[in-house]
Protein backbone atom coordinates (compact mmCIF):
# COMPACT_ATOMS: atom_id res chain seq x y z
CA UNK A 1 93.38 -52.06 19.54
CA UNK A 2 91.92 -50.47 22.35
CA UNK A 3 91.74 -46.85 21.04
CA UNK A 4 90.30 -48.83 17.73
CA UNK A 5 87.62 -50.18 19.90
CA UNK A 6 86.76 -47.05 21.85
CA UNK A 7 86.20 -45.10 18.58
CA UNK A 8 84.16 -47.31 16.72
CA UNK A 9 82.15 -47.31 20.60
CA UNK A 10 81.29 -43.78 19.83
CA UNK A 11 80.88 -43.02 15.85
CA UNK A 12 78.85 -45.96 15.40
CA UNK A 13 75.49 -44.50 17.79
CA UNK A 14 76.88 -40.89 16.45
CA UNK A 15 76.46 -41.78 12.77
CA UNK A 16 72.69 -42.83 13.44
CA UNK A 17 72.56 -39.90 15.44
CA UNK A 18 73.64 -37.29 13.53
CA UNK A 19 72.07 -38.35 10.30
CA UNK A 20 75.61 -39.41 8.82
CA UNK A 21 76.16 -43.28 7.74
CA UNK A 22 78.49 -45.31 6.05
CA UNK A 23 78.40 -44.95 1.95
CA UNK A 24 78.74 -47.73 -0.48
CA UNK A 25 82.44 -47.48 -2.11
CA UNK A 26 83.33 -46.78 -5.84
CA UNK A 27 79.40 -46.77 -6.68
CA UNK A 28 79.26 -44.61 -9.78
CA UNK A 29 76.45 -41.88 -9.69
CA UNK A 30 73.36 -43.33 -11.04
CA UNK A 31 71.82 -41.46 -14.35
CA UNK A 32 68.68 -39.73 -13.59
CA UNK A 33 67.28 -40.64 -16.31
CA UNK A 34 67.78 -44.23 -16.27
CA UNK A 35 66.97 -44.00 -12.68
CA UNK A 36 64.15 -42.71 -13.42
CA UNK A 37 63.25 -45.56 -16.50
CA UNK A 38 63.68 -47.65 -13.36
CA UNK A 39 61.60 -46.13 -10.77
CA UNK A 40 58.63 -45.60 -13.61
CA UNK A 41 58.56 -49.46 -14.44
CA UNK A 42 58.78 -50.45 -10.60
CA UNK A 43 55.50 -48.32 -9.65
CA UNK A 44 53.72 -49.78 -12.94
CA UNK A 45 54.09 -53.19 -10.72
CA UNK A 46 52.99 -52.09 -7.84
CA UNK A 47 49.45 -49.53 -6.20
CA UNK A 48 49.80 -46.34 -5.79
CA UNK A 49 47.93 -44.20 -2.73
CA UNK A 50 47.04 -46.74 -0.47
CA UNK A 51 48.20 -46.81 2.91
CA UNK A 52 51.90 -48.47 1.90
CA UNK A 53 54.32 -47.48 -0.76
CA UNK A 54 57.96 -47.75 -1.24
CA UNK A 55 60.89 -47.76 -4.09
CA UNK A 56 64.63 -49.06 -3.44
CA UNK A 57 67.00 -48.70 -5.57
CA UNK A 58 69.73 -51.20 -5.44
CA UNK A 59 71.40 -50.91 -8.65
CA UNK A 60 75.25 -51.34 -8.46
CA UNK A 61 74.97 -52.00 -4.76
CA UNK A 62 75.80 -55.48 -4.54
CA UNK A 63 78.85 -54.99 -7.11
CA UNK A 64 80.26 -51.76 -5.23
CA UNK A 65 79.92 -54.44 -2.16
CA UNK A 66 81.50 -57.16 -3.94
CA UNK A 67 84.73 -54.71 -4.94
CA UNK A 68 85.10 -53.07 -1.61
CA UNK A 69 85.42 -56.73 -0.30
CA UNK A 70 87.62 -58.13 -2.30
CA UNK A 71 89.73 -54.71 -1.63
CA UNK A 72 89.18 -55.58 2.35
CA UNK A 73 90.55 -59.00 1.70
CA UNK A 74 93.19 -57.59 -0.53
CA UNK A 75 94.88 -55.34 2.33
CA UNK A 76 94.07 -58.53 5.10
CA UNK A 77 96.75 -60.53 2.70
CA UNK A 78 99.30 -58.06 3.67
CA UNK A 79 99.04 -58.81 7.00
CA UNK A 80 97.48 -62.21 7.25
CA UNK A 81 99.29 -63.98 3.90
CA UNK A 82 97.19 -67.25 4.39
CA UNK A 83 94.01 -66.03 3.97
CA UNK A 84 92.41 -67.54 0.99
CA UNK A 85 92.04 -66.15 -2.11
CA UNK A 86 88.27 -65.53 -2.70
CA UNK A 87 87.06 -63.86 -5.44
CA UNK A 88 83.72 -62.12 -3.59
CA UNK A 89 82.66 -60.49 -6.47
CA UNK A 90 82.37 -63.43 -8.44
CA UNK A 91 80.76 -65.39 -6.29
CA UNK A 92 77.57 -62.74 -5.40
CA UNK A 93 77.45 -62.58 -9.18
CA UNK A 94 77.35 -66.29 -9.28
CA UNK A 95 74.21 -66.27 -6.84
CA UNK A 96 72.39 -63.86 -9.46
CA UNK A 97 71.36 -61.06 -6.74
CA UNK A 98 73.22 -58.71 -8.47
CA UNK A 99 70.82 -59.02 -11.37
CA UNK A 100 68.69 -57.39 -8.64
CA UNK A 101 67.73 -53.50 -9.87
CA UNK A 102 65.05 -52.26 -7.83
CA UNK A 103 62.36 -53.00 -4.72
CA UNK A 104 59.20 -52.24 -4.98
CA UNK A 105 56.04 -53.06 -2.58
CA UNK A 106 52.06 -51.24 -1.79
CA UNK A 107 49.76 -52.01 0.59
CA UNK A 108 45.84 -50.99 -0.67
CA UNK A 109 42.93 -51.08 1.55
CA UNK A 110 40.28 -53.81 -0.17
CA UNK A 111 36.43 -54.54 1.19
CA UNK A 112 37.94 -57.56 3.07
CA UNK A 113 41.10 -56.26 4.72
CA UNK A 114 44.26 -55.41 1.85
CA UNK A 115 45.77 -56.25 -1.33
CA UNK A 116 49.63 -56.07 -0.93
CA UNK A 117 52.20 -56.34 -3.31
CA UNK A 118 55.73 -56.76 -3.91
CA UNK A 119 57.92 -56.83 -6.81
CA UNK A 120 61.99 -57.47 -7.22
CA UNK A 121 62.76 -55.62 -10.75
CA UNK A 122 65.29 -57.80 -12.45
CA UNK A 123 65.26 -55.72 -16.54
CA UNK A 124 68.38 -58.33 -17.54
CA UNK A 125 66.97 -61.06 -16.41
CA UNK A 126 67.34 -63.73 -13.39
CA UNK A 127 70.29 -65.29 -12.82
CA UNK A 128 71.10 -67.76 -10.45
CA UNK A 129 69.26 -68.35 -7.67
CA UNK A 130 66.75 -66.14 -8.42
CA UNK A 131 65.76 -69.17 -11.04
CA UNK A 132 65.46 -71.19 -7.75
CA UNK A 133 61.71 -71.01 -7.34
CA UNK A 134 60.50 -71.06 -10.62
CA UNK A 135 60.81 -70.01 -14.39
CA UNK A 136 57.77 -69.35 -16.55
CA UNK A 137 54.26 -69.15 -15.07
CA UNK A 138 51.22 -71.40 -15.93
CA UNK A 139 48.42 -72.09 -14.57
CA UNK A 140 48.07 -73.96 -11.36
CA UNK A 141 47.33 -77.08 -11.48
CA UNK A 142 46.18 -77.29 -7.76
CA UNK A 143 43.06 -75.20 -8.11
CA UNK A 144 41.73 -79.06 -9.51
CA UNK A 145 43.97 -81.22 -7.46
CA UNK A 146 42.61 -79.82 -3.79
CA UNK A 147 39.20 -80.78 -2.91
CA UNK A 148 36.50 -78.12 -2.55
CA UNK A 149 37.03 -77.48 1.33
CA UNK A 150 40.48 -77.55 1.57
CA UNK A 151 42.10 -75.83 4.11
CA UNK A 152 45.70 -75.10 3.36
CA UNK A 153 46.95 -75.60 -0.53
CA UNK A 154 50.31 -74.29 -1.54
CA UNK A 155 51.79 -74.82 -5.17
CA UNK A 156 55.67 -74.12 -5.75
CA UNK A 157 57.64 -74.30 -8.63
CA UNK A 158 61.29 -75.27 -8.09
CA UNK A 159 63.88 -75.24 -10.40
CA UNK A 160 66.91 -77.17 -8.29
CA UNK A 161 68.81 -77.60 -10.70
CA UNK A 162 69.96 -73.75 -10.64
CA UNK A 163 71.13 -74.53 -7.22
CA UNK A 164 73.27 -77.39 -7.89
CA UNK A 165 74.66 -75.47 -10.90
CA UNK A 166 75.53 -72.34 -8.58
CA UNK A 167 77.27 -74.82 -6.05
CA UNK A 168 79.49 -76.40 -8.69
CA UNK A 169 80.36 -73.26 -10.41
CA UNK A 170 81.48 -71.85 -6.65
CA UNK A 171 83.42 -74.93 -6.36
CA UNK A 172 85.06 -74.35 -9.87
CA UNK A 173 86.05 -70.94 -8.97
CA UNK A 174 87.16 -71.53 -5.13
CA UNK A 175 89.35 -74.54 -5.86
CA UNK A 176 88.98 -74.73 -10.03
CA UNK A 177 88.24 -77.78 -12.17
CA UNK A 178 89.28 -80.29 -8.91
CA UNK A 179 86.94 -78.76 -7.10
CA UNK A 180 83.79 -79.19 -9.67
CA UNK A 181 84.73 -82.90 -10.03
CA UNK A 182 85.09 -83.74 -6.29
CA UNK A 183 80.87 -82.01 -6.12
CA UNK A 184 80.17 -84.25 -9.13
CA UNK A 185 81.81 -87.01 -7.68
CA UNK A 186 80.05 -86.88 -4.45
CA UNK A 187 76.58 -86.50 -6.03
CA UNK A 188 77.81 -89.94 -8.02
CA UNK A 189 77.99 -91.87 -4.85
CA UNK A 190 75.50 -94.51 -3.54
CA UNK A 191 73.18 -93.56 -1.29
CA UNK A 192 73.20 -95.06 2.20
CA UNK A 193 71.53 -99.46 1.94
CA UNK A 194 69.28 -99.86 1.06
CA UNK A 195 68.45 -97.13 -1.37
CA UNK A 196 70.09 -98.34 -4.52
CA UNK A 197 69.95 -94.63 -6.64
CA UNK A 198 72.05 -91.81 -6.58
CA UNK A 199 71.50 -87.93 -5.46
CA UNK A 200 72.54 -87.91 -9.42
CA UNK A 201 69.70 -89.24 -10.63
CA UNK A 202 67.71 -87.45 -8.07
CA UNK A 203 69.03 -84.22 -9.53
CA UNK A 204 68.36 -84.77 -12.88
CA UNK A 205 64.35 -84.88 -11.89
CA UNK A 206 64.79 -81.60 -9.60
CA UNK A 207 63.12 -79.09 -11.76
CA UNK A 208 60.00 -80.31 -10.17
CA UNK A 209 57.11 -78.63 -8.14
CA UNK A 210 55.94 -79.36 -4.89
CA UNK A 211 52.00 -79.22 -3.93
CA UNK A 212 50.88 -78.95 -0.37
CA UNK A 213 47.02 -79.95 0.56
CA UNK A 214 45.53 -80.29 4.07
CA UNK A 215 41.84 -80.84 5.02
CA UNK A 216 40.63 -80.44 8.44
CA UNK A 217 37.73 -81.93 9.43
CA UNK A 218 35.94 -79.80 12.71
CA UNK A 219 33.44 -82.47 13.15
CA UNK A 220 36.30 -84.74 14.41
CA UNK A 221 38.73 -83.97 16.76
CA UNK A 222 42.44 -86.08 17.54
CA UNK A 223 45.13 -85.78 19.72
CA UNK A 224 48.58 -84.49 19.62
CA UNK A 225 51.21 -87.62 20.77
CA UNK A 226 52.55 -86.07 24.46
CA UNK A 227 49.78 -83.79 24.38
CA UNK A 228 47.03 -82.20 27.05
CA UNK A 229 44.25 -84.29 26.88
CA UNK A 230 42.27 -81.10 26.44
CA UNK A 231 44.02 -80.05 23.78
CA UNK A 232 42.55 -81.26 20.66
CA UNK A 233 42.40 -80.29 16.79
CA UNK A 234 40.63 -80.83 13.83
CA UNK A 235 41.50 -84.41 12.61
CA UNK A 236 43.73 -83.64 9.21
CA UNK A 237 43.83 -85.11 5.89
CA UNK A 238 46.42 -84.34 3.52
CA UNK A 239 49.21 -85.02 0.70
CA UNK A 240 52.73 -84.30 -0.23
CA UNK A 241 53.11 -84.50 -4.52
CA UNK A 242 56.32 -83.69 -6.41
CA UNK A 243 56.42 -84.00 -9.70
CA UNK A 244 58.74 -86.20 -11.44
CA UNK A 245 60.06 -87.96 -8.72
CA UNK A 246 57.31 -91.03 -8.58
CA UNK A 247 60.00 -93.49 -9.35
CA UNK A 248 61.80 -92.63 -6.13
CA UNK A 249 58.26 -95.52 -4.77
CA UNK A 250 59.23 -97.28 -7.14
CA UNK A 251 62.46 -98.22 -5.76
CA UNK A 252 62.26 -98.22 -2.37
CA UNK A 253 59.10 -100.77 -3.23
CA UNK A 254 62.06 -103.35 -5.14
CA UNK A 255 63.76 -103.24 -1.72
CA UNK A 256 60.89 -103.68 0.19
CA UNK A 257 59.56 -106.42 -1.49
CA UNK A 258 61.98 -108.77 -0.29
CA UNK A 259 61.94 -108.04 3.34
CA UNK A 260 58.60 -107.90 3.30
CA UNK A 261 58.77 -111.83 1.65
CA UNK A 262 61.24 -112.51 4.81
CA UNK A 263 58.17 -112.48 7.30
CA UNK A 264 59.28 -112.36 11.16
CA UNK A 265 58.96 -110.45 14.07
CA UNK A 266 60.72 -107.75 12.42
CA UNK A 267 58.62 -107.39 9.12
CA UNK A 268 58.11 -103.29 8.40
CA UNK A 269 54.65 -102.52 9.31
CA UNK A 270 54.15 -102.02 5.57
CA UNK A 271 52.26 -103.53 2.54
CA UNK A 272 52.89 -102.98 -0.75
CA UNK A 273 50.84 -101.37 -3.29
CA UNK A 274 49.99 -102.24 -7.05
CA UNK A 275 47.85 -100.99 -9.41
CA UNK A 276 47.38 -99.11 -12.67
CA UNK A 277 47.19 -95.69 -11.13
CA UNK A 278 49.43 -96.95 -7.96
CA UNK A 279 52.96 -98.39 -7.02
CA UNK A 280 54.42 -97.45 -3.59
CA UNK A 281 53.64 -98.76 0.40
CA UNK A 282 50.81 -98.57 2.08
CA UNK A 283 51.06 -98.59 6.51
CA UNK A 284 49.64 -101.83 7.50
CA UNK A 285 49.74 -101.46 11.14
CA UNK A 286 46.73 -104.68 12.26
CA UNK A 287 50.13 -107.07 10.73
CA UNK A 288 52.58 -105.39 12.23
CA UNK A 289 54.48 -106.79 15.06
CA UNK A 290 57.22 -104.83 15.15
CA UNK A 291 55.72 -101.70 16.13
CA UNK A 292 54.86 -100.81 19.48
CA UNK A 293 50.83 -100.89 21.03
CA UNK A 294 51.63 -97.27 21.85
CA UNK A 295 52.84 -96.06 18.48
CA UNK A 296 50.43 -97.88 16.81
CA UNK A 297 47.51 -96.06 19.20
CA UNK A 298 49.35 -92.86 18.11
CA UNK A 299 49.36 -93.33 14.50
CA UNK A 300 45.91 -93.87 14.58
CA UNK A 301 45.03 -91.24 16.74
CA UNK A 302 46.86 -89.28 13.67
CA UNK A 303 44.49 -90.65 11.43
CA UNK A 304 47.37 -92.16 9.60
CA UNK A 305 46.69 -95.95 10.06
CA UNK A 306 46.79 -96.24 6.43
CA UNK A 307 49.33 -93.50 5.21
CA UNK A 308 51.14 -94.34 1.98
CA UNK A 309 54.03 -93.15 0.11
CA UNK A 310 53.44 -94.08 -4.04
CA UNK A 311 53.91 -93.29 -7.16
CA UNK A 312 50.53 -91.87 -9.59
CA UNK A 313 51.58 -93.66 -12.48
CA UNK A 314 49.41 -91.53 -14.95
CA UNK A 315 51.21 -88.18 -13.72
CA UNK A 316 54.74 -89.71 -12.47
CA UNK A 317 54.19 -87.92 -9.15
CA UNK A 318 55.42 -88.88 -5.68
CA UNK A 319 52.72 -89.04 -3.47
CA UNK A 320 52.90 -88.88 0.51
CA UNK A 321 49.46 -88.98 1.72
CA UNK A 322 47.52 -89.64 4.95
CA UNK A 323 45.41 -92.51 3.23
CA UNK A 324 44.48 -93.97 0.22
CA UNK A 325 40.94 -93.07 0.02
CA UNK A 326 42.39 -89.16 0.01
CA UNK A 327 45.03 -89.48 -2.53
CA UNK A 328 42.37 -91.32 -4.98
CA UNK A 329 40.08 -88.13 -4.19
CA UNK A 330 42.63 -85.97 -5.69
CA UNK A 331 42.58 -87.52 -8.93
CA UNK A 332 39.05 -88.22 -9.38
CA UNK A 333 36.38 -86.11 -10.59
CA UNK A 334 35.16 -83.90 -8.17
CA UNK A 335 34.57 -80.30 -7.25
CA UNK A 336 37.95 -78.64 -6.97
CA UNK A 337 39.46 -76.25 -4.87
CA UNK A 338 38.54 -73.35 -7.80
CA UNK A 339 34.51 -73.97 -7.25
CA UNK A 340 34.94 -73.28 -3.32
CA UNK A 341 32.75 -70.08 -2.26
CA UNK A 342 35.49 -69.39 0.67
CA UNK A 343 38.84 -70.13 -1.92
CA UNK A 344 37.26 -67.46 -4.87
CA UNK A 345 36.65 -64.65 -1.83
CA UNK A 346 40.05 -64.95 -1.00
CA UNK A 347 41.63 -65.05 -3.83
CA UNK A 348 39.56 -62.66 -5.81
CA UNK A 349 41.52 -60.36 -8.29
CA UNK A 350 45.02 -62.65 -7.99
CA UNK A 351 46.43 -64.08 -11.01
CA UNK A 352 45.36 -67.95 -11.44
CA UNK A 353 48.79 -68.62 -13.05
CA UNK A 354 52.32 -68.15 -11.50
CA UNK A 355 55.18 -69.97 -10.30
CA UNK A 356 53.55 -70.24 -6.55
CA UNK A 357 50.03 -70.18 -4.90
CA UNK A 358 49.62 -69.75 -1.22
CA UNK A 359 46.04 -70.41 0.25
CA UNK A 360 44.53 -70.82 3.94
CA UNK A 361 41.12 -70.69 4.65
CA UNK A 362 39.14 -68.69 7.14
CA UNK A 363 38.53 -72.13 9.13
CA UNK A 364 42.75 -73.21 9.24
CA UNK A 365 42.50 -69.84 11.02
CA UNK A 366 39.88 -69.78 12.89
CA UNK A 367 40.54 -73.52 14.43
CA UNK A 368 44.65 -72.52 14.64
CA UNK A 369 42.83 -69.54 17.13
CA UNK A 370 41.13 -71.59 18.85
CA UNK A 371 43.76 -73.79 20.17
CA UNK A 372 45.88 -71.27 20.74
CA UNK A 373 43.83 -69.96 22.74
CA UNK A 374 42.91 -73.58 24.40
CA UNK A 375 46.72 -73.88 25.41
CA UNK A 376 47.05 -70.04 26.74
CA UNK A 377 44.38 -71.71 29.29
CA UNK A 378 46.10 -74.79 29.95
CA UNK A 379 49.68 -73.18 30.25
CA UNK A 380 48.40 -70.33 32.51
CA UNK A 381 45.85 -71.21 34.70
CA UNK A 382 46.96 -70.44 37.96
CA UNK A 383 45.94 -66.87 39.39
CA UNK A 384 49.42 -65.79 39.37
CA UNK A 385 49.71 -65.92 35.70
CA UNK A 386 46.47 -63.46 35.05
CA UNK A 387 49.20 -61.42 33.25
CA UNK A 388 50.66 -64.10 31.01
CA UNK A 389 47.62 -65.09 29.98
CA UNK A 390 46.82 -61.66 29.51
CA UNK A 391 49.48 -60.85 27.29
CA UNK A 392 49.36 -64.01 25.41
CA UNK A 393 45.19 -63.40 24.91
CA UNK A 394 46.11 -59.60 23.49
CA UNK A 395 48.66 -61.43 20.69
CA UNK A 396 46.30 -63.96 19.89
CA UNK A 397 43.51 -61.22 19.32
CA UNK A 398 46.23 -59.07 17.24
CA UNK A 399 47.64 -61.98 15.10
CA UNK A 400 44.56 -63.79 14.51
CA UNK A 401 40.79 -61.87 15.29
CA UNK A 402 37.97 -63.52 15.71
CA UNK A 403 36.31 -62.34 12.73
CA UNK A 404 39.66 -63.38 10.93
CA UNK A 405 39.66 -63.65 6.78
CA UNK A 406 41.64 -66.31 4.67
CA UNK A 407 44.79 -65.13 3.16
CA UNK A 408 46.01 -65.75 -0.26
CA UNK A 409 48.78 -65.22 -2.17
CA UNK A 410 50.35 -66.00 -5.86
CA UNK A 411 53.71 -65.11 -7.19
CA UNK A 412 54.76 -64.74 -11.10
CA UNK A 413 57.74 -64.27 -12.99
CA UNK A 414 57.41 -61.54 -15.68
CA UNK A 415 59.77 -60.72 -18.70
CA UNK A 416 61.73 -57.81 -16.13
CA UNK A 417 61.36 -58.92 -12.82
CA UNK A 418 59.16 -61.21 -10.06
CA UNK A 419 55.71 -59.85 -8.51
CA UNK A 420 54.09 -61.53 -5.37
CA UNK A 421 50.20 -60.25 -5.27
CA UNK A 422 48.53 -61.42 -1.74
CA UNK A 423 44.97 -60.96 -0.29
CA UNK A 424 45.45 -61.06 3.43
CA UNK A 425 44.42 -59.24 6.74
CA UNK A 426 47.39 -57.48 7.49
CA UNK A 427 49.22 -54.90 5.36
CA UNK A 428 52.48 -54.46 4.87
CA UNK A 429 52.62 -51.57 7.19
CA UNK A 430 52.15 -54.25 10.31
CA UNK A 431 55.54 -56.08 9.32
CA UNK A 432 56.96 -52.82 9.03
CA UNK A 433 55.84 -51.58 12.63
CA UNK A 434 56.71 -54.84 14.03
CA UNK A 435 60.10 -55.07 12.33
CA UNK A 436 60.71 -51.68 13.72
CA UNK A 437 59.39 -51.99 17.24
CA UNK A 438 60.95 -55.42 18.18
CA UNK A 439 63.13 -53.95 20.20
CA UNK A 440 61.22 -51.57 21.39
CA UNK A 441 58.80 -54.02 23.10
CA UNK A 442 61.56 -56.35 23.97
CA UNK A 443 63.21 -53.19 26.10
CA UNK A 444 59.85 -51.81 27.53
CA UNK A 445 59.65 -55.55 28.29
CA UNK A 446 62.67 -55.73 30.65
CA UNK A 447 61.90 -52.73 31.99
CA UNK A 448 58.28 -53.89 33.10
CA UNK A 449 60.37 -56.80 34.32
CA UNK A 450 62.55 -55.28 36.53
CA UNK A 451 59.98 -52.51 37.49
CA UNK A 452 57.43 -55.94 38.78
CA UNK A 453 60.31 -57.70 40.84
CA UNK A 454 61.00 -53.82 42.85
CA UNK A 455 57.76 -53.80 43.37
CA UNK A 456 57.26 -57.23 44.56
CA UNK A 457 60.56 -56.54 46.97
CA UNK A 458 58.98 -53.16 47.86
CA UNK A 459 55.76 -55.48 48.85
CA UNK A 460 58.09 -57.96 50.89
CA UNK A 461 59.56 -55.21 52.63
CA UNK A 462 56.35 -53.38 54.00
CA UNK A 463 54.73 -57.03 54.77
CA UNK A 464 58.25 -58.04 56.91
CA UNK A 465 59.95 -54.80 57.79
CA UNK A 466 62.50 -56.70 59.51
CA UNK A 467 63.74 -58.33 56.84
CA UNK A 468 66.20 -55.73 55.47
CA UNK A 469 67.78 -55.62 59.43
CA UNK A 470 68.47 -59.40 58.98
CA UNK A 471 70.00 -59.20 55.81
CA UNK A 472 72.42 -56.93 56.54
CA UNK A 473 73.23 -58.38 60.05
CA UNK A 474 73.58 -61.54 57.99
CA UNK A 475 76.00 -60.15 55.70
CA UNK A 476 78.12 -58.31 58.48
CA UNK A 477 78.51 -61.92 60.47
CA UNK A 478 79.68 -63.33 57.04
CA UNK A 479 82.03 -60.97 56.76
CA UNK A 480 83.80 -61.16 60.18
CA UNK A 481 83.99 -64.88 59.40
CA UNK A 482 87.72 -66.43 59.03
CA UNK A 483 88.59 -67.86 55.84
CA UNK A 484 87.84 -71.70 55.93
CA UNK A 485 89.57 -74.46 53.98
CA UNK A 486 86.15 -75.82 53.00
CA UNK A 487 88.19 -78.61 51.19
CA UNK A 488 89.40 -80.06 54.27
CA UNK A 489 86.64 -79.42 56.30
CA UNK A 490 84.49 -81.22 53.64
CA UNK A 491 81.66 -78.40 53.76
């Protein structure tokens, strides 16, 4: 085991030295000309000269994976007869990543900083959970939803379903037709009291889409609960909507109801809400006794005094918002999210239909910058931590400049593969670098480390030159000691 050890010690950093690396097994040659079918419909996805390009092929790699496993396993039985029979290849081709052909990804410099792409090539379609965030793409609806002025918006399409269908198939072919039944039995189970529905009927709703929309206000400012009083941000609006799911309200307002009717000290801090457009609970914090003076002071602080979880009737959404007055706004006629001057520069030249949209504005950045920088202040503000607050300052400037643009992004699904098209400040090329010299900077780290605490011995020796005599007379009277039974002694 030893001389195992020992070799692997040394042809491991050889093989990266010496150019030499381990090769996929039983991974039949690829045709050049398909190969190059492949390569010729990746690039057609993708920008050619700008300052990032790359191809991968990965065709037959996760099968020739899958086999070599399943031989590995194979040879453990002979040796090890109780390890379980797993089928490996079967079960990466039940996750659909197989289906996976080809990478492709650009960077391109743009007026405002660089449009980068990146598509997964998928020719036979997607499979498994590859379906997970999405199927066909439409338009997004959020572009109207989100008020002109918001600052963070994202749209996803999820199709959950895919994932519940991947874990049951898994379960059919790890323990066969008991062990599909004993995942469809558990899904068939009451949820905890006093929800009355089961993660059945949940999963029958979960090809759904979730929508993400925050507003910050800079005119106001709150508090974060536990907090530096300094440290203040933007007070925040916003709302949580999946689709489909509104009845979810609906049923935790039946339960409700009743202890609600009850009255007492220990009444929720809730109301309900009715309406033609609304059904759901509203906060109602002025009635409630059972929360605390302090979490009530928080929650307003918040701004979420009169947060609400309901169901839109009209759409059949589930709405979490941080008031009611917001989630009306985002049904009402009003100029959207499409007619803002800052959302079209950032998004100009992406698709307005996909299967997810990804926006944040120059002012989420520019206020997430400042208080950053506000606790870098607070957190090093003694003069012996010039240099953290140094170092801290020169990430802050790298990851978000002052001058710093919004960043968009939208993703589709095409007949042959996936494509994710994004506007930002950074190119591909910087999570490359970084990605690369992690550990580079983590080891020059250390070193600087080390190198400051020899220095600041260095310094303690040349202020008390002494001190190395007294150490080592120290040491030599330790040594010369007797052993002692510090036990009985009671040292």
């Amino acid at each position: 085991m030893k001389i195992t050890l020992l070799l692997l010690a040394v042809i491991l950093p050889l093989s990266g030295t010496i150019g030499a690396a381990p090769a996929l097994p039983d991974q039949a040659p690829s045709d050049p000309a398909e190969e190059a079918a492949r390569f010729a419909s990746v690039t057609g996805q993708v920008d050619l000269g700008g300052v990032v390009f790359g191809y991968l092929s990965v065709d037959g790699d996760l099968t020739a994976i899958g086999k070599y496993a399943n031989s590995f396993l194979d040879e453990m039985r002979k040796i090890q007869p109780d390890v379980p029979p797993v089928n490996v290849s079967a079960l990466l081709k039940i996750t659909g990543l197989d289906a996976i052909s080809a990478l492709g990804f650009s960077s391109v410099a743009t007026a405002d900083g660089f449009r980068n792409k990146t598509y997964v090539h998928t020719p036979k379609g997607r499979r498994g959970l590859l379906r997970l965030m999405g199927g066909e793409s439409k338009p997004f609806e959020v572009v109207a939803l989100a008020p002109a002025g918001s600052d963070l918006v994202i749209e996803q399409d999820f199709n959950l379903k895919t994932l519940y269908e991947s874990v049951l198939e898994a379960a059919g072919l790890a323990m066969g037709e008991q062990g599909k039944a004993m995942v469809q039995m558990a899904l068939k189970q009451p949820m905890p009291p006093p929800i009355t529905f089961t993660m059945e009927k949940v999963m029958a709703d979960l090809d759904t889409k979730l929508t993400v929309i925050i507003d910050a206000d800079p005119t106001k400012t709150m508090q974060l609960p536990d907090a530096p009083k300094e440290l203040k941000i933007p007070q925040l609006k916003g709302a949580v909507l999946i689709d489909g799911l509104g009845w979810i309200a609906d049923e935790l307002t039946k339960v409700l109801e009743p202890m609600l009717a009850q009255g007492g000290k220990r009444k929720p801090p809730f109301k309900i809400l009715r309406n033609a457009n609304w059904v759901g609970m509203q906060l109602d914090l002025i009635s409630a006794s059972a929360a605390s003076e302090r979490e009530k002071k928080e929650i307003s602080e918040l701004g979420l005094e009169t947060a609400l979880l309901v169901h839109h009737v009209p759409s059949g959404k589930l709405v979490w918002a941080s008031g009611k007055e917001f989630a009306d706004k985002l049904f009402a006629p009003k100029p959207g999210l499409g007619q803002d001057p800052a959302f079209q520069k950032t998004m100009k030249g992406l698709p307005m239909e996909g299967t997810s949209l990804t926006y944040a504005s120059p002012a989420f950045f520019s206020s997430l910058r400042q208080s950053f920088e506000k606790l870098n202040e607070l957190a090093n503000d003694k003069e012996h931590e010039q240099d953290d607050r140094f170092i801290a300052t020169t990430f802050i400037n790298f990851l978000l400049p002052k001058n710093v643009r919004g960043e968009g992004s939208v993703t589709t699904n095409t007949k042959d593969g996936t494509l994710t098209i994004s506007n930002s400040a950074h190119s591909h090329k910087t999570s490359l670098i970084t990605g690369v010299a992690s550990p580079v900077v983590m080891m020059i780290g250390a070193a600087a480390y080390r190198t400051n605490i020899v220095l600041e011995e260095m310094d303690f020796q040349m202020d008390f030159p002494e001190a190395e005599q007294i150490i080592e007379e120290v040491e030599h009277e330790h040594r010369s000691r007797p052993n002692r039974n510090f036990d009985k002694i009671g040292d």
